[in-house]
C-alpha atoms as a PDB file:
ATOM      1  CA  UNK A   1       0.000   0.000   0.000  1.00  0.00           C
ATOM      2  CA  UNK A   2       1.652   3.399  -0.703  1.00  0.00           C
ATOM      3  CA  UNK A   3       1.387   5.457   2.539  1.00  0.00           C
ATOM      4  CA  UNK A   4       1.314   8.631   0.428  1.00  0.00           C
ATOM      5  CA  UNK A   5      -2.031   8.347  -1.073  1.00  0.00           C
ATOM      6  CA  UNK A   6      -3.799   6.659   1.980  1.00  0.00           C
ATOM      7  CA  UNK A   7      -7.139   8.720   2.271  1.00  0.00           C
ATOM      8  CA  UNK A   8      -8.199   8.893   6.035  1.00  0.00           C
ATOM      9  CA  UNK A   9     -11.676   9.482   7.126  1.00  0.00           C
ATOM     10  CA  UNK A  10     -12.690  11.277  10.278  1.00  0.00           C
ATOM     11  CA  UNK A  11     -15.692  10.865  12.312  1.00  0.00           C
ATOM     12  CA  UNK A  12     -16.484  12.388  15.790  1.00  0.00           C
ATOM     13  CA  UNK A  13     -13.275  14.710  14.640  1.00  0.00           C
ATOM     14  CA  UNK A  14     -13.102  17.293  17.667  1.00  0.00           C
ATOM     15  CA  UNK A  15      -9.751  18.790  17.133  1.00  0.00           C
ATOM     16  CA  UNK A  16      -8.777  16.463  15.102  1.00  0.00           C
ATOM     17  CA  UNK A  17      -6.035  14.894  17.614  1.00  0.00           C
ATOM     18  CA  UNK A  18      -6.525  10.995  16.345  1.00  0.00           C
ATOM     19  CA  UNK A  19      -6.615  12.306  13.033  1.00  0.00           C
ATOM     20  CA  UNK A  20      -3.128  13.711  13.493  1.00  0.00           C
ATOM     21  CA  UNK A  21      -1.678  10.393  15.214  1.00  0.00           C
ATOM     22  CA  UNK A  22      -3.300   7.993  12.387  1.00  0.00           C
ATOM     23  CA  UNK A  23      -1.744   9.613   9.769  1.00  0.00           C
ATOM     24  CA  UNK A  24       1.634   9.792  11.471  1.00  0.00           C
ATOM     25  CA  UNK A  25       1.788   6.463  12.086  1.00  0.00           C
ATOM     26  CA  UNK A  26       0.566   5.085   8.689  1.00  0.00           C
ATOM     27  CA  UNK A  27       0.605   7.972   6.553  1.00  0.00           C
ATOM     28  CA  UNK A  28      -1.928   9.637   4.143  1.00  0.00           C
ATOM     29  CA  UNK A  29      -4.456  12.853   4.000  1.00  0.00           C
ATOM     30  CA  UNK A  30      -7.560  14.139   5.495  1.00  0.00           C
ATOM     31  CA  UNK A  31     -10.037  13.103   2.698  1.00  0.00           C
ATOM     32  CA  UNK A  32     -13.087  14.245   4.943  1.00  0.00           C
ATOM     33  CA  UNK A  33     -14.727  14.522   8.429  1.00  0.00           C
ATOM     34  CA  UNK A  34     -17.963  15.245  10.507  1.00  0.00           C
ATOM     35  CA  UNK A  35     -17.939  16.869  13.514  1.00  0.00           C
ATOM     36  CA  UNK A  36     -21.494  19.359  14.507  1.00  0.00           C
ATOM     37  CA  UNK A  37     -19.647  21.230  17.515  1.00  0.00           C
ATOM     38  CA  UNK A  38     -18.906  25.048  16.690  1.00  0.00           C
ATOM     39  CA  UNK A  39     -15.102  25.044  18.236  1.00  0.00           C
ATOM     40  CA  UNK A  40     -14.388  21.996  16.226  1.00  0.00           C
ATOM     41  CA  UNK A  41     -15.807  22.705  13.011  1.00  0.00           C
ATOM     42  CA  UNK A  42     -13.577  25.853  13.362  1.00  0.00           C
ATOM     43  CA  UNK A  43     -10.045  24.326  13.665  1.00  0.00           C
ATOM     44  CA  UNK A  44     -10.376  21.584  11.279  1.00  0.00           C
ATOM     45  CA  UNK A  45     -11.951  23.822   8.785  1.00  0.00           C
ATOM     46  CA  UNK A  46      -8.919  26.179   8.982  1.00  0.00           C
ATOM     47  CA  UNK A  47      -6.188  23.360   9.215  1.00  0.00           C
ATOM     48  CA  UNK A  48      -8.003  21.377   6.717  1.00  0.00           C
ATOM     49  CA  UNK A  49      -9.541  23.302   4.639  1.00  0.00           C
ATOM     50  CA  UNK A  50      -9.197  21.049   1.405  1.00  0.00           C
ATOM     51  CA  UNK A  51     -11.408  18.592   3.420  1.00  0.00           C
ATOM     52  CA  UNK A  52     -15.677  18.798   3.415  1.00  0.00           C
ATOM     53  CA  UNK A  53     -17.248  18.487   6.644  1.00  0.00           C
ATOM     54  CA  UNK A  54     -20.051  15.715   6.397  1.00  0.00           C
ATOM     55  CA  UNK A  55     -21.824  17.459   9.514  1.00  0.00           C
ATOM     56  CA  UNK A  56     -24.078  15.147  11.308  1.00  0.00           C
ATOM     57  CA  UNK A  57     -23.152  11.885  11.470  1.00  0.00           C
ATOM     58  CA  UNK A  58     -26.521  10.563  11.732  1.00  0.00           C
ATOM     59  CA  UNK A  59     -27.938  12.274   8.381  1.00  0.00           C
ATOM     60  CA  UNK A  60     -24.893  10.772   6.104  1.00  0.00           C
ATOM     61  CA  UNK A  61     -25.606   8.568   2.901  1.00  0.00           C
ATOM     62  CA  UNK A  62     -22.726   6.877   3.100  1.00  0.00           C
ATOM     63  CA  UNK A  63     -23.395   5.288  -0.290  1.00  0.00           C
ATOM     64  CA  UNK A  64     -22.206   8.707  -1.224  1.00  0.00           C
ATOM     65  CA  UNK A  65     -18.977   9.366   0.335  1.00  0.00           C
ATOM     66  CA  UNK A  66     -15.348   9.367  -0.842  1.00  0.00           C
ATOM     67  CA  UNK A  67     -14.473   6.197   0.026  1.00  0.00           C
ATOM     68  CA  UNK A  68     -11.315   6.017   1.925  1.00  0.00           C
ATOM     69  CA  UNK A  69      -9.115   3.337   3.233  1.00  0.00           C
ATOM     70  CA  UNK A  70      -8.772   4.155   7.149  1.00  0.00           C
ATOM     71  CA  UNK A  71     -11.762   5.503   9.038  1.00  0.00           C
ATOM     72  CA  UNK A  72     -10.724   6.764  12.572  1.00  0.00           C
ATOM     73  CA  UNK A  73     -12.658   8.327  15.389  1.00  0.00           C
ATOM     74  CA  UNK A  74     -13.380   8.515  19.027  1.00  0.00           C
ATOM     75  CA  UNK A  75     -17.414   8.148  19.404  1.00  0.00           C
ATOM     76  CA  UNK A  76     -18.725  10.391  22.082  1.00  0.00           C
ATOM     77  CA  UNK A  77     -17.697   8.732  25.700  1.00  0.00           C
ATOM     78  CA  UNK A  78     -20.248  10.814  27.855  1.00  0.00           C
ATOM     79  CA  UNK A  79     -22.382   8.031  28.480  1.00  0.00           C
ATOM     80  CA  UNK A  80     -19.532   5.058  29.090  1.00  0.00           C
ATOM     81  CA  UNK A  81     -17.489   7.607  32.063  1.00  0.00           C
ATOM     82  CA  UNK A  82     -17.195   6.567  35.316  1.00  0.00           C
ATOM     83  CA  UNK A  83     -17.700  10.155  35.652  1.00  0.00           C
ATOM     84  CA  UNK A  84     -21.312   9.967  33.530  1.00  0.00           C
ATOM     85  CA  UNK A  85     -24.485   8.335  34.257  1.00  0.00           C
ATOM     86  CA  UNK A  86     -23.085   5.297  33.057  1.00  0.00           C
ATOM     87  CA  UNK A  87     -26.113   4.439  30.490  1.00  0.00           C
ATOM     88  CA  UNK A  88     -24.187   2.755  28.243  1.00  0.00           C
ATOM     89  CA  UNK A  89     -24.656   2.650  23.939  1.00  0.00           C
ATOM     90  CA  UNK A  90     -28.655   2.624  24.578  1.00  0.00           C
ATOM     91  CA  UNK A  91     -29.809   3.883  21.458  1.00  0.00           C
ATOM     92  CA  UNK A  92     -30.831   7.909  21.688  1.00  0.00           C
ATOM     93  CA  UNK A  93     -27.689   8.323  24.283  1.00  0.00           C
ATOM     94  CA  UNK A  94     -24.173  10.019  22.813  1.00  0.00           C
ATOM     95  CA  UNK A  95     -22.415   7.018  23.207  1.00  0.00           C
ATOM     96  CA  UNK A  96     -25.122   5.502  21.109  1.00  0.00           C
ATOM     97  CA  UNK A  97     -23.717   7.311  17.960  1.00  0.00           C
ATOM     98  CA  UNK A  98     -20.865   4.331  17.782  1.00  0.00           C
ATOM     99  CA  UNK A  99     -23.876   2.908  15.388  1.00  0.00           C
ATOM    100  CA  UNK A 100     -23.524   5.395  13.320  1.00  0.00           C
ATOM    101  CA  UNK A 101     -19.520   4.735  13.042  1.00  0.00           C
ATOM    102  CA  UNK A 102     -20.619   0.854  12.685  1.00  0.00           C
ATOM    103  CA  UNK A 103     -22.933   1.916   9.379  1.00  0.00           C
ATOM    104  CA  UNK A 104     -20.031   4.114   8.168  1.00  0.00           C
ATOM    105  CA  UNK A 105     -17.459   1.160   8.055  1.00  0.00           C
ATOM    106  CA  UNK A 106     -20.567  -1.181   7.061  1.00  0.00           C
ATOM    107  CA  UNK A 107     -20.575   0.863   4.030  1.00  0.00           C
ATOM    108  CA  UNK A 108     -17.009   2.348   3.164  1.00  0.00           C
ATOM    109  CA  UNK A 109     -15.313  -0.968   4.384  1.00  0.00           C
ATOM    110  CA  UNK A 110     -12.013   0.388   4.648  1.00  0.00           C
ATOM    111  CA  UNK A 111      -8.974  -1.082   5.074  1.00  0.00           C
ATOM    112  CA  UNK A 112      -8.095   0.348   8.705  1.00  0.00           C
ATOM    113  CA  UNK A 113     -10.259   1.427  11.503  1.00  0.00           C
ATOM    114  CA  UNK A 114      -8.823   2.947  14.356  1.00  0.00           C
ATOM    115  CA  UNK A 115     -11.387   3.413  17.428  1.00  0.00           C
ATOM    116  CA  UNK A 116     -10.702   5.712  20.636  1.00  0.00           C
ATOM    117  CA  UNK A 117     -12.654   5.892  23.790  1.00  0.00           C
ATOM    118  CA  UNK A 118     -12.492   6.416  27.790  1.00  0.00           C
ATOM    119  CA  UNK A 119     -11.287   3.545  30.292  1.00  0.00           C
ATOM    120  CA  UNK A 120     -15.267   3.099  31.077  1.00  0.00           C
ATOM    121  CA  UNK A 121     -15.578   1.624  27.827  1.00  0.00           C
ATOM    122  CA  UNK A 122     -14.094  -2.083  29.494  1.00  0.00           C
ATOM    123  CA  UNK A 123     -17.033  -1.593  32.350  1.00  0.00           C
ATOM    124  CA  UNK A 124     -19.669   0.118  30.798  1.00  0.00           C
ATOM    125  CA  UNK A 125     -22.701  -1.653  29.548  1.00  0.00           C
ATOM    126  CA  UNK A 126     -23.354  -1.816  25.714  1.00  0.00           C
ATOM    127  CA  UNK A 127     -26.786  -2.465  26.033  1.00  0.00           C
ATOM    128  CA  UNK A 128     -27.418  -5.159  23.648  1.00  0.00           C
ATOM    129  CA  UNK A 129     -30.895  -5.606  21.252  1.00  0.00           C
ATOM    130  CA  UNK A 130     -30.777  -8.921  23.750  1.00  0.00           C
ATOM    131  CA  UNK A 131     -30.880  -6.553  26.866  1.00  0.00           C
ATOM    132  CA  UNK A 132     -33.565  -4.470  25.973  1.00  0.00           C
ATOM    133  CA  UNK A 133     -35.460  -7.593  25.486  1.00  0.00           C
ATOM    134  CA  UNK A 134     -38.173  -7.897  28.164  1.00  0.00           C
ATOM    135  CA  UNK A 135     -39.672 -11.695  26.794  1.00  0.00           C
ATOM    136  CA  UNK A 136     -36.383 -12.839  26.222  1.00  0.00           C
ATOM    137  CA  UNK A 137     -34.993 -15.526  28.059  1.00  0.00           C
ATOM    138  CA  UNK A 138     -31.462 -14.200  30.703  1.00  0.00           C
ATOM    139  CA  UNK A 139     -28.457 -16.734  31.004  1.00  0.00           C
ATOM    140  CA  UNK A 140     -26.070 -15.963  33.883  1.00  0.00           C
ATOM    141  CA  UNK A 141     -23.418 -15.081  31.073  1.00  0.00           C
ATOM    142  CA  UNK A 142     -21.233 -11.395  32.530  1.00  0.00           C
ATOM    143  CA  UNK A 143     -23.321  -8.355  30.601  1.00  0.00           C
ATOM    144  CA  UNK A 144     -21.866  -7.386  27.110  1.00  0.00           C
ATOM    145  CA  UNK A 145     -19.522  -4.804  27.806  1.00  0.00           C
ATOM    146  CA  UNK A 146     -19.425  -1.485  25.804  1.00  0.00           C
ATOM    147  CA  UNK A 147     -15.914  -2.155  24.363  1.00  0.00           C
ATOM    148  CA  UNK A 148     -17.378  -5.905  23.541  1.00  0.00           C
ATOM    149  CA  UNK A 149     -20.043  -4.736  21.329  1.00  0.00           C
ATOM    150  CA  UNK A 150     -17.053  -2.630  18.893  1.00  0.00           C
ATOM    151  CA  UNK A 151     -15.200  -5.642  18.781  1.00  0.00           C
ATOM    152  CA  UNK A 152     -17.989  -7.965  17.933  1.00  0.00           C
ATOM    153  CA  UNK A 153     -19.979  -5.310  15.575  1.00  0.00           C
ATOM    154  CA  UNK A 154     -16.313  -4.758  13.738  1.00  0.00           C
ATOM    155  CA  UNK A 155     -16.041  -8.927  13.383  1.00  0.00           C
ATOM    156  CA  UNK A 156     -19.860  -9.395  12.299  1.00  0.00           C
ATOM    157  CA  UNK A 157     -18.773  -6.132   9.733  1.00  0.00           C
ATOM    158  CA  UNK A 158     -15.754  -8.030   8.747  1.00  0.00           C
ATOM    159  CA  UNK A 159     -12.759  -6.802  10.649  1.00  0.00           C
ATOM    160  CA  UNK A 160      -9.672  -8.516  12.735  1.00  0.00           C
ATOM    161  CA  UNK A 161     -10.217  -6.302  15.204  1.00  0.00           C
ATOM    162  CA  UNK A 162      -7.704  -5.956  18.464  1.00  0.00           C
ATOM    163  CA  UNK A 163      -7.688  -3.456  21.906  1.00  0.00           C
ATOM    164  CA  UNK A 164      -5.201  -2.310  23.979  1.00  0.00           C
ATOM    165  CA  UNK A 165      -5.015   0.444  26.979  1.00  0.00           C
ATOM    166  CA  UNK A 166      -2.790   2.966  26.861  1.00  0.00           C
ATOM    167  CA  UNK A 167      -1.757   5.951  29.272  1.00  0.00           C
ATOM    168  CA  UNK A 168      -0.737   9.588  28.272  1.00  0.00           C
ATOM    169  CA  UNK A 169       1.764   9.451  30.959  1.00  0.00           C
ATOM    170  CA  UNK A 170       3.607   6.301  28.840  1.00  0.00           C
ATOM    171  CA  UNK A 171       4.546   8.468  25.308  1.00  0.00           C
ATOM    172  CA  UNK A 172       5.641  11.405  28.004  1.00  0.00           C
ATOM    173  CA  UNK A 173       2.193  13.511  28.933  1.00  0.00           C
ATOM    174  CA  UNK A 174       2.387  14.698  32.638  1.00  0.00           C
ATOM    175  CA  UNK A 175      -1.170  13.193  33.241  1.00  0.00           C
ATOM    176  CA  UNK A 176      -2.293   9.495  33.468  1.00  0.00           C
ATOM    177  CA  UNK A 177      -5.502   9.687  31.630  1.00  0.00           C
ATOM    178  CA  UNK A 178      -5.448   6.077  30.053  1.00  0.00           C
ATOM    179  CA  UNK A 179      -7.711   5.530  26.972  1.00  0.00           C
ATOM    180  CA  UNK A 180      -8.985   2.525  24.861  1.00  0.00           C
ATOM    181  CA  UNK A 181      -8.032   2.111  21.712  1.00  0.00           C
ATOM    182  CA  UNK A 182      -9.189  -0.149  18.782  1.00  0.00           C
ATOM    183  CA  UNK A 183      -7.308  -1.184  15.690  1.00  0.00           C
ATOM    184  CA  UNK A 184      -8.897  -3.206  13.138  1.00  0.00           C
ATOM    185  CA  UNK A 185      -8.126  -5.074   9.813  1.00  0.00           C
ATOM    186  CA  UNK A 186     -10.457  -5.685   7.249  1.00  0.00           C
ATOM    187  CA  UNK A 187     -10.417  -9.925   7.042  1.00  0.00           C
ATOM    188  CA  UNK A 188      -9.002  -9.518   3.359  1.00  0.00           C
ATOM    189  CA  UNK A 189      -6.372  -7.116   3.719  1.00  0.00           C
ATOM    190  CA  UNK A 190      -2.732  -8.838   2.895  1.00  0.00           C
ATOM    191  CA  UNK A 191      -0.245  -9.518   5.594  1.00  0.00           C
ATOM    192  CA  UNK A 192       2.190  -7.481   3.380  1.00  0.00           C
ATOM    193  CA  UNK A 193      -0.203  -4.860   2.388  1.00  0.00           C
ATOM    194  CA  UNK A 194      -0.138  -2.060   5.594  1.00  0.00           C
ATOM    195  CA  UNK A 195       2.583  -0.649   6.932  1.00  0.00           C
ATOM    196  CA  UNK A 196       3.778   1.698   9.438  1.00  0.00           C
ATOM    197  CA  UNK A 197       4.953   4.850   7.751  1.00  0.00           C
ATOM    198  CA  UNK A 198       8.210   5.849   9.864  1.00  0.00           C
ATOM    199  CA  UNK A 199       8.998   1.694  11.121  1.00  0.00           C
ATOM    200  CA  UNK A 200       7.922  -0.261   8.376  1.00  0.00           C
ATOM    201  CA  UNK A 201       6.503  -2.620  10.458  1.00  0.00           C
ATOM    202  CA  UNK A 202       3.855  -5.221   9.219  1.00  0.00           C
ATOM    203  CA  UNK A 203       0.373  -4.306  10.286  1.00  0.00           C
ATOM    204  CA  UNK A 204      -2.281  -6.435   8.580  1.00  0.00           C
ATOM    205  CA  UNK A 205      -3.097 -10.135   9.396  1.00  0.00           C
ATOM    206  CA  UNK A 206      -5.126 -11.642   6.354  1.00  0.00           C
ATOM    207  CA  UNK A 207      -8.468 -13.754   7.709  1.00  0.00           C
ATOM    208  CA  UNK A 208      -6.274 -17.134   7.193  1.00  0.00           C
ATOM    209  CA  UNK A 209      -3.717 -15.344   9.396  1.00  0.00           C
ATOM    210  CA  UNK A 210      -5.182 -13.429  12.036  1.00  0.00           C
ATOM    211  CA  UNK A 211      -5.319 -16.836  14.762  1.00  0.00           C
ATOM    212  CA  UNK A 212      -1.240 -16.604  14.168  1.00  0.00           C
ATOM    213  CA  UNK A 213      -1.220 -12.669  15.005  1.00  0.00           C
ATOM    214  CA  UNK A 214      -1.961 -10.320  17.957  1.00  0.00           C
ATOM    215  CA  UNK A 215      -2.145  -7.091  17.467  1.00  0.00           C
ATOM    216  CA  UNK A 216      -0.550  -4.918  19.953  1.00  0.00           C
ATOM    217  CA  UNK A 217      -0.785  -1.072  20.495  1.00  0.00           C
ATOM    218  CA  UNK A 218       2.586   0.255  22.276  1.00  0.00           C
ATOM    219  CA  UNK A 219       3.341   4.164  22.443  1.00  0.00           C
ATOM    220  CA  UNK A 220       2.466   5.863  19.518  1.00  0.00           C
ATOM    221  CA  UNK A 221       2.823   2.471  17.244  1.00  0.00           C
ATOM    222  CA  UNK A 222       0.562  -0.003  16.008  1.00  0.00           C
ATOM    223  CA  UNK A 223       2.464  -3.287  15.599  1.00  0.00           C
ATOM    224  CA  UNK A 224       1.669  -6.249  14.409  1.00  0.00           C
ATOM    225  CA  UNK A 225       3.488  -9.180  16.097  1.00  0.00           C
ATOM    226  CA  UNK A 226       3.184 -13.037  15.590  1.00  0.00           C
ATOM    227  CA  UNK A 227       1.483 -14.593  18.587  1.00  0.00           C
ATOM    228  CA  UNK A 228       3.603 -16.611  21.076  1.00  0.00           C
END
């Protein structure tokens, strides 16, 4: 894949601070991105201003959108905080609008997604179609965390999808603030076919591959490494 004509695609953009990291790390431009917030829509208009806002996430046709080959964003995290009301991806919440990121990959199907989120994410409910269910039948099974419902929504999509915590105090912040993040490979992306801009390191696990692989997400790299 050449790095220098990767197209990125940003959703949830805020200031644009994943945006920034994803194409460090693998390369490529700002194609587009949606954000509704005044401050927001300000800076990335003026840094980007090659790039159209989509606006509201929930009003997109994606069946007519650039396609591009990473999508990256950080769905709101109100509603997964420990410092929230904790009311999970129920659909109408903030947190809800990851469903909206879920259609936008359903439809693009690009080659990388890179998902962001607060620590709340691993305890936070994801309130499941089954939850909301009151005839259906419970099992004793641990509730579908919010975090669970990316990584299954990304597989039932299509994706190798893989997590990993990370602190700001570990790539030199002053703060701990530790944050979730998601990396996933589309099941028919080449081993050889990604690559890390700066380390050309191997990033993509084909679907016959991905049991041999784990992906791992250390500093401000994505690696791919073969599984012990």
């Amino acid at each position: 894949m050449n790095t220098t004509s990767l197209k990125i695609g940003s959703l949830f953009s805020g200031y644009g601070g994943l945006d920034i990291a994803t194409a460090n790390t693998f390369g490529g431009q700002l194609a587009w991105w949606s954000d509704i917030e005044p401050g927001p829509k300000k800076i990335m208009s003026h840094h980007h201003p090659h790039a159209p806002n989509l606006e509201d996430i929930t009003r997109i046709d994606w069946h007519e959108v650039e396609p591009v080959d990473i999508i990256a964003g950080g769905s709101p995290c109100q509603d997964l905080s420990t410092a929230g009301k904790r009311q999970g991806m129920k659909t109408g919440t903030r947190s809800g609008l990851w469903a909206s990121m879920a259609d936008a990959i359903d439809t693009i199907k690009p080659r990388l997604v890179v998902w962001e989120n607060v620590l709340g994410a691993l305890s936070s409910e994801a309130v499941s179609s089954m939850e909301q269910c009151e005839f259906c039948v419970g099992n004793s099974a641990p509730t579908l965390r919010a975090l669970g419902r990316v990584l299954g929504d990304l597989t039932e999509i299509g994706y190798y999808a893989g997590w990993k915590t990370l602190r700001a105090s570990s790539i030199g912040a002053v703060h701990h603030r530790e944050r979730v993040f998601v990396l996933a490979i589309r099941n028919d992306v080449p081993a050889h076919a990604v690559r890390v801009r700066q380390y050309g390191g191997v990033m993509a696990a084909s679907k016959a591959d991905r049991l041999g692989y784990q992906v791992k997400l250390s500093f401000q790299l994505f690696e791919l490494f073969p599984a012990a």
